[in-house]
Protein backbone atom coordinates (compact mmCIF):
# COMPACT_ATOMS: atom_id res chain seq x y z
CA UNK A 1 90.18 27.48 -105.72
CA UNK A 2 92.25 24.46 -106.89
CA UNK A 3 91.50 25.16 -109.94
CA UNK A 4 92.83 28.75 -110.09
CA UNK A 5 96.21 27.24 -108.19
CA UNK A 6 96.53 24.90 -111.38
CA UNK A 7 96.63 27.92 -114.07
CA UNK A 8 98.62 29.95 -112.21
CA UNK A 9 101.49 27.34 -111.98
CA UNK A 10 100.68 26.41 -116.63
CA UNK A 11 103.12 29.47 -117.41
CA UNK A 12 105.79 28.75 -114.95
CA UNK A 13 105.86 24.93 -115.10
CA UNK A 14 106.34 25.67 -119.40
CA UNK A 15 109.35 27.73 -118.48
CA UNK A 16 110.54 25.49 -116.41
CA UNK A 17 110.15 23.27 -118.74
CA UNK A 18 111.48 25.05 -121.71
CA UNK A 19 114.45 26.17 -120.06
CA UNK A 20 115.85 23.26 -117.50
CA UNK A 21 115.42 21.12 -121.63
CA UNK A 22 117.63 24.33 -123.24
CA UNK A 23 120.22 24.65 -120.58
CA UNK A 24 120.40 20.95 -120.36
CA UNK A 25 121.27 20.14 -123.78
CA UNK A 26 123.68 23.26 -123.65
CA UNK A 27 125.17 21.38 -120.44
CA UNK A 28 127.69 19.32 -121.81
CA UNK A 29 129.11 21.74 -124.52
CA UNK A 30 129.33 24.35 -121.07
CA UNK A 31 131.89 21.84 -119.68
CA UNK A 32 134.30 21.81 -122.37
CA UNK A 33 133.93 25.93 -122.92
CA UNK A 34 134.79 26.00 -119.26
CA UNK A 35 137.85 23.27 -119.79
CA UNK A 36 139.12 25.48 -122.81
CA UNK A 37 139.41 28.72 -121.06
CA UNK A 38 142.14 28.47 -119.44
CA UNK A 39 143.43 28.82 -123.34
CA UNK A 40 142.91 32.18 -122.89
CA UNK A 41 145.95 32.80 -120.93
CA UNK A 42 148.35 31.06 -123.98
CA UNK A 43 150.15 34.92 -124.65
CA UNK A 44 152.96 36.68 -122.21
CA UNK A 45 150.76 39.00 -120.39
CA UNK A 46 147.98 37.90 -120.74
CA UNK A 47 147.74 36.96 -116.67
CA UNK A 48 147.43 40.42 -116.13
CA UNK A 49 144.75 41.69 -118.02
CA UNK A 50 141.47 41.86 -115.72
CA UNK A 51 139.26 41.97 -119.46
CA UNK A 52 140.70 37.75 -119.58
CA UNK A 53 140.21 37.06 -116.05
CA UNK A 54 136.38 38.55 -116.32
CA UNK A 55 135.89 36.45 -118.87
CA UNK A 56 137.32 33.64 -117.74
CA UNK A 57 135.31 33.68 -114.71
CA UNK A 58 132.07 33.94 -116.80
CA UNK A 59 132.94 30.91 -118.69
CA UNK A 60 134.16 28.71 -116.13
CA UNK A 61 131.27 29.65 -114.01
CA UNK A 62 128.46 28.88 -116.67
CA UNK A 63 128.33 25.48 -116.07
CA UNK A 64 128.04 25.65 -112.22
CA UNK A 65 125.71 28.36 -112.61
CA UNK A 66 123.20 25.36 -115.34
CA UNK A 67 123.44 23.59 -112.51
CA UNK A 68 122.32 25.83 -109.64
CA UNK A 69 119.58 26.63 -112.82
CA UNK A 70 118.12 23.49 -112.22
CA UNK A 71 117.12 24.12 -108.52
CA UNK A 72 113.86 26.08 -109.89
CA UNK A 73 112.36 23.11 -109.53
CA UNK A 74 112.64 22.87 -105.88
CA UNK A 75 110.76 26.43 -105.37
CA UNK A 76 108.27 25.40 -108.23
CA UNK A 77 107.17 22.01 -105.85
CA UNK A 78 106.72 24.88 -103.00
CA UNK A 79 104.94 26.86 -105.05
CA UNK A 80 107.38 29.79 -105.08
CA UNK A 81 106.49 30.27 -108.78
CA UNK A 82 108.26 33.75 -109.71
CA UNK A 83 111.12 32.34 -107.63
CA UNK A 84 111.19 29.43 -110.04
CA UNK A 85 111.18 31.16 -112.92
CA UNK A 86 113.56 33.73 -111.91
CA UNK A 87 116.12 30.69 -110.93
CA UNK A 88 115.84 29.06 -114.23
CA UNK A 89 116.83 32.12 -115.74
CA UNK A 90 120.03 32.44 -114.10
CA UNK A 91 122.55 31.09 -116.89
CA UNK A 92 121.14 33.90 -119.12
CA UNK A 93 123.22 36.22 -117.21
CA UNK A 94 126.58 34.49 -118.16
CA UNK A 95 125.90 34.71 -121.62
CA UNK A 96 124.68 38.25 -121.05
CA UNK A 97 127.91 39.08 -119.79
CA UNK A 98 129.86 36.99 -122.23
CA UNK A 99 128.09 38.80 -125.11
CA UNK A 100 128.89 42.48 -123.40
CA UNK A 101 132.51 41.59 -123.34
CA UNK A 102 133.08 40.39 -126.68
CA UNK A 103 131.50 43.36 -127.51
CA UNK A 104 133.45 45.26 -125.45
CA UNK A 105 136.92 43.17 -126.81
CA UNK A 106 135.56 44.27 -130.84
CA UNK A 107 134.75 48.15 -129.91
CA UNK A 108 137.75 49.06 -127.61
CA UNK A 109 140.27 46.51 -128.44
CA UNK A 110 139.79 46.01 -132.45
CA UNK A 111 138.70 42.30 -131.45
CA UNK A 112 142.12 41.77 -129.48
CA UNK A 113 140.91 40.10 -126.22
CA UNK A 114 144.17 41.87 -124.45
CA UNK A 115 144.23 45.44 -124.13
């Protein structure tokens, strides 16, 4: 039985492995992405455009989010192994969603990032 508990947790504990090492390299650049976005806002008008505050949010978020990425390991020592996994995943959504709106900035806006 202990056996079988010790490959069950092989795939998880690589992912958890593989990812908390990706996302904490990618830690430090986060910060400074996060610093720099308030750049965005540099042209009149550009305060009102929801398209800059979205992504603003999703960048100064990103770090916080690493971060909260790293608390997979807590449900990994309970053995809450898709839990883990799932956790550790979680920065993949902000650069999900910062992918989807600079493609949405190049197809609606002719790669303006104000409407």
């Amino acid at each position: 039985m202990n056996e079988n508990k010790e490959k069950s947790s092989i795939k998880p504990l690589i992912t958890l492995i593989v990812s908390s090492g990706f996302f904490g390299i990618i830690l430090v650049p986060a910060f400074w992405i996060a610093m720099s976005g308030v750049m965005l806002f540099d042209s009149p008008g550009s305060t009102e455009s929801g398209f800059l505050v979205t992504l603003y949010a999703v960048m100064l978020s990103f770090p916080f989010v690493i971060l909260i990425s790293f608390t997979s390991w807590i449900f990994f020592y309970f053995e809450k192994y898709k839990w883990a996994v799932i956790v550790s995943l979680f920065p993949l959504i902000n650069v999900l969603s910062a992918l989807i709106l600079i493609f949405i900035s190049y197809v609606f806006f002719n790669g303006s990032l104000i409407p």
